[in-house]
Protein backbone atom coordinates (compact mmCIF):
# COMPACT_ATOMS: atom_id res chain seq x y z
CA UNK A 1 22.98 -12.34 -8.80
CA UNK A 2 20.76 -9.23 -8.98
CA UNK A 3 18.82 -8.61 -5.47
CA UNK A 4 16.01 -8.50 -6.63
CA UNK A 5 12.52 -10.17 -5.59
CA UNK A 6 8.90 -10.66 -7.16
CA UNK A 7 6.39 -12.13 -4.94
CA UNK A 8 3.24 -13.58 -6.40
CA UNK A 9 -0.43 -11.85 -3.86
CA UNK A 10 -0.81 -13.21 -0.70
CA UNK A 11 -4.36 -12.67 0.57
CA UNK A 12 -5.25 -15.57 2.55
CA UNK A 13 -4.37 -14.36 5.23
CA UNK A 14 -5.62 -10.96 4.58
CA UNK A 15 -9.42 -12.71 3.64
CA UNK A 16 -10.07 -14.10 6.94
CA UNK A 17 -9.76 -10.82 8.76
CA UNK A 18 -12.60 -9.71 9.95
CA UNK A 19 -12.12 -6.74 12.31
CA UNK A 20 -9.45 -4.51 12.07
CA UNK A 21 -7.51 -5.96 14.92
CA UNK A 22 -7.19 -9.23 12.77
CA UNK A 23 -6.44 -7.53 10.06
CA UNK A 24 -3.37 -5.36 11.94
CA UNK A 25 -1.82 -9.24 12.21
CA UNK A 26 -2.39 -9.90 8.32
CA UNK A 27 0.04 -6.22 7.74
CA UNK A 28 2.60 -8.15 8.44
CA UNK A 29 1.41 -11.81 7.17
CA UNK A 30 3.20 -11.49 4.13
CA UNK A 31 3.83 -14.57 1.75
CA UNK A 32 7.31 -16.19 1.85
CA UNK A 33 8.36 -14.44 -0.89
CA UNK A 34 7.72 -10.84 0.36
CA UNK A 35 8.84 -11.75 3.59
CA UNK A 36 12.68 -12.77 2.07
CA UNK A 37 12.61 -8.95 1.58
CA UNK A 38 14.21 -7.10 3.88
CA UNK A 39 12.09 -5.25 6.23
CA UNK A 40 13.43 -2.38 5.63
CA UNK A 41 12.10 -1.89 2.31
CA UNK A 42 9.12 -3.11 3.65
CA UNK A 43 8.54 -1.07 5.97
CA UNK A 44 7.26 2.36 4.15
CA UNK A 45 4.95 -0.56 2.60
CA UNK A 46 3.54 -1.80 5.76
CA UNK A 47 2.87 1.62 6.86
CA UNK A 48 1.03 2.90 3.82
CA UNK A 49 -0.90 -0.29 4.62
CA UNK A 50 -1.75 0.71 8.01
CA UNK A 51 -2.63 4.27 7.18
CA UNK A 52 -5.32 2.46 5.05
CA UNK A 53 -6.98 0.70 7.80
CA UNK A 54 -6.33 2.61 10.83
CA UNK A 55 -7.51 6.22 8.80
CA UNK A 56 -4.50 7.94 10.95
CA UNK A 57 -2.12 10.74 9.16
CA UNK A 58 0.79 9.25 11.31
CA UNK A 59 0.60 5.97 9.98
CA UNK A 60 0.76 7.49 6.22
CA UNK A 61 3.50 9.96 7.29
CA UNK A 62 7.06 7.36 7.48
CA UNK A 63 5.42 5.72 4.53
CA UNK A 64 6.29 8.77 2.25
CA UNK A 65 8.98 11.09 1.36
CA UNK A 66 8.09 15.18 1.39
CA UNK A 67 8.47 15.41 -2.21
CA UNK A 68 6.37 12.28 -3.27
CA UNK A 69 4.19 12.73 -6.10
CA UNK A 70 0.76 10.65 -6.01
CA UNK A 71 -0.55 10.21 -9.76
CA UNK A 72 -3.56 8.10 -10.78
CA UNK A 73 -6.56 7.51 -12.69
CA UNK A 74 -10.38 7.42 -11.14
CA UNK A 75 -13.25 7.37 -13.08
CA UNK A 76 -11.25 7.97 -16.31
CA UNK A 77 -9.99 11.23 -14.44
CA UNK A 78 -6.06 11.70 -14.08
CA UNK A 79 -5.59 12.58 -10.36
CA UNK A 80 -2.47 14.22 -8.84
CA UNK A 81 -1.17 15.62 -5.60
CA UNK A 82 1.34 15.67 -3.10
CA UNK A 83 1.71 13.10 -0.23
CA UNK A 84 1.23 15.98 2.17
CA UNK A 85 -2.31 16.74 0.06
CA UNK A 86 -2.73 12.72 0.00
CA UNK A 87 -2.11 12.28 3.96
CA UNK A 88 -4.18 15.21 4.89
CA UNK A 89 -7.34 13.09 3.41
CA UNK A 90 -6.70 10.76 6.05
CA UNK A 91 -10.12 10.44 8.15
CA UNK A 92 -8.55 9.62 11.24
CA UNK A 93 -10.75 6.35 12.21
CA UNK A 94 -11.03 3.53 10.23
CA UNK A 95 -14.00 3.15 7.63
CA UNK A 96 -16.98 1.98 8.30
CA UNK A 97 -16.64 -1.07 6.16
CA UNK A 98 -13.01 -2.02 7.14
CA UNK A 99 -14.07 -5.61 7.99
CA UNK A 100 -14.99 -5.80 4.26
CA UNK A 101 -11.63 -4.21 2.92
CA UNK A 102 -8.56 -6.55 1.94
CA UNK A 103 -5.05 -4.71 0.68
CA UNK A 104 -1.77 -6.49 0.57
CA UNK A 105 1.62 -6.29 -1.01
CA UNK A 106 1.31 -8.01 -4.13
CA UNK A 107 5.09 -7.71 -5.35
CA UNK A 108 8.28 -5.93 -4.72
CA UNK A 109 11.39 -5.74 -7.46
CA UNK A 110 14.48 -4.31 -5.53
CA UNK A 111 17.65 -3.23 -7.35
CA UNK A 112 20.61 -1.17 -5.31
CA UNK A 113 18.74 1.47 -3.87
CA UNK A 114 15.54 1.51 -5.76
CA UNK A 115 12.19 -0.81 -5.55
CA UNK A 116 9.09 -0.93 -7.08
CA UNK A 117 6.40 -2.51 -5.31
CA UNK A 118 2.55 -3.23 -6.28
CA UNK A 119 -0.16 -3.20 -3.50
CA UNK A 120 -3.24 -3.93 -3.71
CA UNK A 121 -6.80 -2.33 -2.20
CA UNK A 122 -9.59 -4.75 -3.09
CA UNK A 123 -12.67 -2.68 -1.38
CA UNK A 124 -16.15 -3.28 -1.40
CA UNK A 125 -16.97 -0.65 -4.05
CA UNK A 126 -13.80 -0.33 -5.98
CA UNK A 127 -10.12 -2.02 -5.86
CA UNK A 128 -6.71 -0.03 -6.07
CA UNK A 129 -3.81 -1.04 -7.83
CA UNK A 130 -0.97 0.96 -6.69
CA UNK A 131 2.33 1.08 -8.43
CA UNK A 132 5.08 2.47 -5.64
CA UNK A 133 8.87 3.23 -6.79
CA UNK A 134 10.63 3.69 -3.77
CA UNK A 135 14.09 5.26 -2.79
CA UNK A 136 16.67 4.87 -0.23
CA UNK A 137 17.79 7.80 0.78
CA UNK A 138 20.20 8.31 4.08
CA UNK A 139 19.81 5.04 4.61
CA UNK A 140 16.17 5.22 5.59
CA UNK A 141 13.58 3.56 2.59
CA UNK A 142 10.44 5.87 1.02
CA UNK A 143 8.05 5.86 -1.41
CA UNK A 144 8.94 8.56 -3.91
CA UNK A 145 6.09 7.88 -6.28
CA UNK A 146 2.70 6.58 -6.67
CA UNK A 147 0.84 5.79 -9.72
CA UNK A 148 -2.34 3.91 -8.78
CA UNK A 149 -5.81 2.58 -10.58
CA UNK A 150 -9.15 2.31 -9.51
CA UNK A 151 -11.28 0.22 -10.86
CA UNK A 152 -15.16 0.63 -9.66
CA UNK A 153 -16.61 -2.88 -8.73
CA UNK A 154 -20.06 -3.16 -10.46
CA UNK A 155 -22.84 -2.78 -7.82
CA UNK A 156 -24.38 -6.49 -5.81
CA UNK A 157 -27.14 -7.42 -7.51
């Protein structure tokens, strides 16, 4: 049997969050399915996740490996930089509308020593879709890549 996993969204619990220390419960309040992963492929997943809503460099830091390559599209722009350029962005406090902010892991496909997971950042004014291949390397799991989406949301009328 191949070991591999797809997990359908969980964001029930990530809906009724609202203040960040709520939310720091819902990191880890992950449906069954992404919870039969093992943690340890989780776990540069759950970091990313908390570098999102805690604004801190550290958090993003374990999530990545030096090389990773960030790629996306914004505003019909192709984006691309390094995770170092990517973590320095960090604000270092979470934003101002983090009560309003839900992100979760949406799916992870594991195979050997390679994943691919897909999180999601649904934010007030725009929602992410990140695309993450990860690696193990020396034992230890990273993400290697990003390719990620934004989508603006239209404005409240």
């Amino acid at each position: 049997m191949k070991p591999s996993i797809i997990a359908a969204a969980f964001a029930t619990a990530l809906t009724a969050a609202p203040a960040l220390a709520l939310a720091q419960d819902a990191w880890t309040a992950h449906s069954p399915a992404i919870q039969a992963v093992d943690a340890s492929v989780r776990a540069p997943l759950e970091a990313y996740l908390r570098g999102h809503a805690t604004g801190l460099a550290d958090e993003f830091r374990p999530a990545f490996h030096p090389d990773a390559q960030l790629w996306g599209m914004r505003n019909g722009t192709l984006i691309r930089m390094t995770s170092d350029e990517y973590i320095s962005r960090a604000s270092g406090a979470p934003a101002a509308d983090e009560a309003q902010r839900r992100r979760w892991i949406e799916s992870i496909d594991v195979t050997g020593d390679t994943a691919v997971a897909k999180i999601v950042l649904d934010y007030p004014t725009v929602r992410f879709t990140d695309y993450m291949s990860l690696s193990r390397i020396d034992g230890r799991w990273v993400i290697v890549n990003k390719m990620f989406q934004a989508d603006p949301k239209a404005p409240a009328a």
